[in-house]
Protein backbone atom coordinates (compact mmCIF):
# COMPACT_ATOMS: atom_id res chain seq x y z
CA UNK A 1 24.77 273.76 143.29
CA UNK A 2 21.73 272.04 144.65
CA UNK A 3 20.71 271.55 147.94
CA UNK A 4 21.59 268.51 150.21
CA UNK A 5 18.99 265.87 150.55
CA UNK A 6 17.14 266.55 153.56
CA UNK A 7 18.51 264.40 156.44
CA UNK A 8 16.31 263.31 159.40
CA UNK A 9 18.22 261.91 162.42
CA UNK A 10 17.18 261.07 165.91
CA UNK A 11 19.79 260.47 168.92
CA UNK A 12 18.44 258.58 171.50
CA UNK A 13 21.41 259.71 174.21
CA UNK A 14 20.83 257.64 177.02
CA UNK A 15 17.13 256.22 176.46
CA UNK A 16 16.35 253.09 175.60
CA UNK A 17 17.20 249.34 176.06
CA UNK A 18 17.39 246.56 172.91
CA UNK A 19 14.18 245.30 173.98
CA UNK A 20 12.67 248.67 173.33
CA UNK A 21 14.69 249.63 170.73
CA UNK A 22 12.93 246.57 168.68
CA UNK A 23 9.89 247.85 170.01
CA UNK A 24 10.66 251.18 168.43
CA UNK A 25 11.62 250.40 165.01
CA UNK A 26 8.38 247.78 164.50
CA UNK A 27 6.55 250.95 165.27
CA UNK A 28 8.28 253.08 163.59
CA UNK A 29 8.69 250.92 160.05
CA UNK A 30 4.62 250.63 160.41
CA UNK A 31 4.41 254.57 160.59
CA UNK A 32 6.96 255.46 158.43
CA UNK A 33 7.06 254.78 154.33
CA UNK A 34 10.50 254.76 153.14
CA UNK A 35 11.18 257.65 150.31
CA UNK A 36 14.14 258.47 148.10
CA UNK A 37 14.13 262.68 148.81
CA UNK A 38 15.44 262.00 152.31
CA UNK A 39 17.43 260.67 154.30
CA UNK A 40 16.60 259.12 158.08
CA UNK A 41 19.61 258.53 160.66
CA UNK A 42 19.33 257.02 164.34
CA UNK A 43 22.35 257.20 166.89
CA UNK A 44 21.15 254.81 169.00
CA UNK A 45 23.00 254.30 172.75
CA UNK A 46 26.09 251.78 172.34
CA UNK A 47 24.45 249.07 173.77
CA UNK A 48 21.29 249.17 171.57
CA UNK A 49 23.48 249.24 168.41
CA UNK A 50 23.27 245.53 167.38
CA UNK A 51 19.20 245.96 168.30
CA UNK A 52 19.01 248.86 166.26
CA UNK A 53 20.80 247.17 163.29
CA UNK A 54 18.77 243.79 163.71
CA UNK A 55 15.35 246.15 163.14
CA UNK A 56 16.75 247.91 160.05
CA UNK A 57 15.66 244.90 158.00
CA UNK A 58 18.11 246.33 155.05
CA UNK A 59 16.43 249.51 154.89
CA UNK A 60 18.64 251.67 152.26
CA UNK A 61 16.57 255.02 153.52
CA UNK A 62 17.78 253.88 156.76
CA UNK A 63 21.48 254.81 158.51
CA UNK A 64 22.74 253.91 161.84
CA UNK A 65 25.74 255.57 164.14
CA UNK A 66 26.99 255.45 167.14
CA UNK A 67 26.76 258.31 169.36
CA UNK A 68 30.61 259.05 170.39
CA UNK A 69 33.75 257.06 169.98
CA UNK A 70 37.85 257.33 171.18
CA UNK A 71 40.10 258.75 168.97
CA UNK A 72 42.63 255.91 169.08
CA UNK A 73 41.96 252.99 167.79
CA UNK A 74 42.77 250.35 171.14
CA UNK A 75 44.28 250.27 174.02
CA UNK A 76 43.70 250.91 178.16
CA UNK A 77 40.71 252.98 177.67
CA UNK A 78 38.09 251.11 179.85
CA UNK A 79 34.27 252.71 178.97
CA UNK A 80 35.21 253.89 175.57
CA UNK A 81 34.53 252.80 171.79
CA UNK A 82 36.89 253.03 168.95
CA UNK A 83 35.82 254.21 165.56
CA UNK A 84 37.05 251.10 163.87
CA UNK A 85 35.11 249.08 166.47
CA UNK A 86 31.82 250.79 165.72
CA UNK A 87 32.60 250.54 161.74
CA UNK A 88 32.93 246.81 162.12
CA UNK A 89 29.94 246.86 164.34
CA UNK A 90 28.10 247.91 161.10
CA UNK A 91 27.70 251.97 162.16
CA UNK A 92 28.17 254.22 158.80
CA UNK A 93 27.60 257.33 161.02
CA UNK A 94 29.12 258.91 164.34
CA UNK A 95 28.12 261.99 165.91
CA UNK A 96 30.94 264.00 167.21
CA UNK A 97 31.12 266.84 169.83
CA UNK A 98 27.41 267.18 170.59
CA UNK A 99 26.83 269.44 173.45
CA UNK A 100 26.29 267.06 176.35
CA UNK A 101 30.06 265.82 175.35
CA UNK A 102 31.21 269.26 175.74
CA UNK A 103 29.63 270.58 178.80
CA UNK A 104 28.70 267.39 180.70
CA UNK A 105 31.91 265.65 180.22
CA UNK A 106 34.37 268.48 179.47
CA UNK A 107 35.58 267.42 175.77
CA UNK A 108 37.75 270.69 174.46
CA UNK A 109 37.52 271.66 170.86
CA UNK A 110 41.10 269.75 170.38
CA UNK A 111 39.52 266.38 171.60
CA UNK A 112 36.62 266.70 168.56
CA UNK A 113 38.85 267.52 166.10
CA UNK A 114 40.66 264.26 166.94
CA UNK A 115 37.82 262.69 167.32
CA UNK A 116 36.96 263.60 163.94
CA UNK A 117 39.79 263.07 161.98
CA UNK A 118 39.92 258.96 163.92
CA UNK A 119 36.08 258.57 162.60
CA UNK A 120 36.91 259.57 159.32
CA UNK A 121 39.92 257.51 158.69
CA UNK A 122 38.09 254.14 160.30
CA UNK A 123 35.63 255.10 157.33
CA UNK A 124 32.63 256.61 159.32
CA UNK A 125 30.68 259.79 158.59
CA UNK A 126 31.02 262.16 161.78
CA UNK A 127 28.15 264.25 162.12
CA UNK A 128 30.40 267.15 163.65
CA UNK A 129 27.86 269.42 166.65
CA UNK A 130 28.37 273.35 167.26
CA UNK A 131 26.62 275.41 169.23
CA UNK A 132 26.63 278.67 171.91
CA UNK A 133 24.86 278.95 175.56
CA UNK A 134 22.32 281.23 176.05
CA UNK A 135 25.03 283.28 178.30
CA UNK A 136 27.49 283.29 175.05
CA UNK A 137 24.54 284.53 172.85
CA UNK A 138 23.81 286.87 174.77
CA UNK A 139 26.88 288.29 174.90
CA UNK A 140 26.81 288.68 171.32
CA UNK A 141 30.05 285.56 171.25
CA UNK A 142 27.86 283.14 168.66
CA UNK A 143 30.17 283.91 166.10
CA UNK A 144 33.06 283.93 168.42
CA UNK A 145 32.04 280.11 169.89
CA UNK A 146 31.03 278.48 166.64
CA UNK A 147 34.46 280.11 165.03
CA UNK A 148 36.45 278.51 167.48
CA UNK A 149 34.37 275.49 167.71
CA UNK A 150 34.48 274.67 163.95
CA UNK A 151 38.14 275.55 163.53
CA UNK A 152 39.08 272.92 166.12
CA UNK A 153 36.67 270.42 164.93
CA UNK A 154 38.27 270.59 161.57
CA UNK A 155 41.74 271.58 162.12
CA UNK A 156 43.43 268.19 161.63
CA UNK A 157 41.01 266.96 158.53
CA UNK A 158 42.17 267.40 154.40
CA UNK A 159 39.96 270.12 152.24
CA UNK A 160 38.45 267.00 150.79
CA UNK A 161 37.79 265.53 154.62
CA UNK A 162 36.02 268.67 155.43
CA UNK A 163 33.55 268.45 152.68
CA UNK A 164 32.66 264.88 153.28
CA UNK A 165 31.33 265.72 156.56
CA UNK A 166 27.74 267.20 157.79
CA UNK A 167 27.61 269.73 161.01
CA UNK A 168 24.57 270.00 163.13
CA UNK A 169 23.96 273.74 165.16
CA UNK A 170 22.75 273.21 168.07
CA UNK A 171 22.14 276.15 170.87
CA UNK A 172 22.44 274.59 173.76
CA UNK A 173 19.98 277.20 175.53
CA UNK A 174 17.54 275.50 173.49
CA UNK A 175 18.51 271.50 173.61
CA UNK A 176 15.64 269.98 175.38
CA UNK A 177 14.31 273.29 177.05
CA UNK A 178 11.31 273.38 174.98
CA UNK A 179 12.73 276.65 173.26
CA UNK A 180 13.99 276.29 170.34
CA UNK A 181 15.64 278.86 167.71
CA UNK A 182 13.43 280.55 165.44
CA UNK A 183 14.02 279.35 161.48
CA UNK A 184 15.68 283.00 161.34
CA UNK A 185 17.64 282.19 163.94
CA UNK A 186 18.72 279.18 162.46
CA UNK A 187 19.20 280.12 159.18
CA UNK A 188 21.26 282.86 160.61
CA UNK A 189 23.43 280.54 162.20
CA UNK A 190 23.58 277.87 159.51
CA UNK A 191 24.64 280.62 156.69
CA UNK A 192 27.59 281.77 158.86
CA UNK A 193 28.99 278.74 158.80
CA UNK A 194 28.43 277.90 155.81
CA UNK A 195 30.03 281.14 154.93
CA UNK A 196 33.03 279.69 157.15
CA UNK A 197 33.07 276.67 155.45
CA UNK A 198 33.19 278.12 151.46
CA UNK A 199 36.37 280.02 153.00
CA UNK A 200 38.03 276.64 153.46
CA UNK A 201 36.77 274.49 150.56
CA UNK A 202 35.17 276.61 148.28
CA UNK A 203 31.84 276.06 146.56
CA UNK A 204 32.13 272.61 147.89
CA UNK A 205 31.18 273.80 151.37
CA UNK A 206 27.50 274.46 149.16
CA UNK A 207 27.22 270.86 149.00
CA UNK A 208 28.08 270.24 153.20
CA UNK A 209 24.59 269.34 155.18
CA UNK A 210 24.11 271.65 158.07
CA UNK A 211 21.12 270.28 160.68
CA UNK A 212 19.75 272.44 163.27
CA UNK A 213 18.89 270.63 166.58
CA UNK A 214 17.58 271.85 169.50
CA UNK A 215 13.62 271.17 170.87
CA UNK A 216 12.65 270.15 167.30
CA UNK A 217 8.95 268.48 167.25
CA UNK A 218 6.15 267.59 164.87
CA UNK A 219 4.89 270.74 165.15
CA UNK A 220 7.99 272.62 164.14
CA UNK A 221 9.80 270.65 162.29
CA UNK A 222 8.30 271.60 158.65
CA UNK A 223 9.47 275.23 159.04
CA UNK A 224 12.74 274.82 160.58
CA UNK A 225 13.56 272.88 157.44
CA UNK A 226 12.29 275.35 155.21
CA UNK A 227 14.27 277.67 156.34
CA UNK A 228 17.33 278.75 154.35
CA UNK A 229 20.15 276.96 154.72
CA UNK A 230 18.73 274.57 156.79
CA UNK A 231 19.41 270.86 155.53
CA UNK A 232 18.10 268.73 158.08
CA UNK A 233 17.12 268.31 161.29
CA UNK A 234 19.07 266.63 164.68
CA UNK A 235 15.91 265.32 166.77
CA UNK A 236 16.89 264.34 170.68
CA UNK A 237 13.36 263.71 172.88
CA UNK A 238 10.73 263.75 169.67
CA UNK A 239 13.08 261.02 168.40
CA UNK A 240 12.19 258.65 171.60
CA UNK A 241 8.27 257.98 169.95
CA UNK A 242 7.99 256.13 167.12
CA UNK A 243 4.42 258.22 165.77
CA UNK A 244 6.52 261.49 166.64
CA UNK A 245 9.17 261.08 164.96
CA UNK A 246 7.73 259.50 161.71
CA UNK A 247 5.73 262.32 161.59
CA UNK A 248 9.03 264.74 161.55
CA UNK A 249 10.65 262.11 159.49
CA UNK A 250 7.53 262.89 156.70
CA UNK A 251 8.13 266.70 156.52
């Protein structure tokens, strides 16, 4: 089976307001020429969304998400955002279970999966994050954490739900440390789940986009995604300049 299309996404986290967020995308349509072998993807914060979607200017190459939602879909849940509400905001794309949501704000491997399952039936394409602490790699536990992390992230979704998603790995030792994984490292990583993943849906997992993310910059970026089994790349700070991350965009 061939390889995904190369996907290059940037989340913002909490950077940005929609003055600069129009700011950004001037700059960053000016830098960046639109091409049909890849795919570009911004998770914007909540409140730049409607910015965000206002600068897309109908951009096809272009695909916007939000960066968390609920997993019901209303109710008393002051501070949070449903997956049907960011559908009908316009988002096509959620990511789901990204480190800082783990281990800044204590989500459990039970809450993703329902998160998960809510984005998928409000129609949105979760972007689904794994990833081990330096102390749980070196313990030798990656396999261990992403195991247990990808079995809960998927344990409510269909065989068929499972292959329409894409997972990003993600060490945390190496999110925004300046260190990232080598492209052996990742492609270590990336085949074991992938491995994980044919055990569940067959040679459809083949066809499931796995980025890496973690301290990815210009200067990386090319051979991280020419490493094997590497299918895109999940961009955090580089994402936050418009030159810097056209230029990762252009790999």
């Amino acid at each position: 089976m061939s390889r995904p299309t190369p996907i290059l996404a940037g989340n913002w986290k909490m950077n940005k307001t929609p003055s600069e967020t129009l700011d950004f995308f001037r700059a960053f349509h000016a830098a960046y020429t639109s091409r049909d072998d890849r795919s570009v993807w911004f998770f914007p914060p909540a409140l730049c969304f409607a910015a965000a979607r206002e600068a897309q200017h109908g951009r096809s190459d272009i695909e916007l998400g939000v960066q968390n939602v609920f997993w019901e879909a209303a109710g008393a849940f002051t501070g949070e955002i449903s997956a049907p509400m960011a559908r009908s905001a316009g988002a096509t794309l959620v990511l789901i279970g990204h480190s800082e949501r783990r281990h800044v704000f204590g989500e459990t491997d039970a809450e993703v999966g329902r998160k998960a399952a809510a984005s998928i039936e409000a129609g949105l394409h979760p972007t689904i994050c794994v990833g081990e602490t330096l102390a749980e790699r070196k313990a030798e536990r990656l396999e261990e954490v992403l195991g247990r992390q990808l079995e809960g992230a998927l344990a409510l979704l269909s065989a068929e739900a499972i292959a329409g998603v894409t997972l990003a790995y993600e060490p945390v030792w190496a999110i925004g440390t300046g260190v990232n994984a080598t492209p052996a490292d990742a492609s270590s990583a990336h085949g074991w789940l992938r491995s994980r993943l044919r055990d569940r849906i067959g040679e459809a997992a083949a066809r499931i986009p796995i980025l890496y993310g973690g301290s990815v910059k210009p200067d990386n970026a090319a051979e991280l995604l020419a490493a094997t089994d590497v299918d895109g790349l999940l961009v955090g700070g580089a994402s936050l300049d418009p030159a810097s991350f056209a230029s990762i965009a252009s790999v």
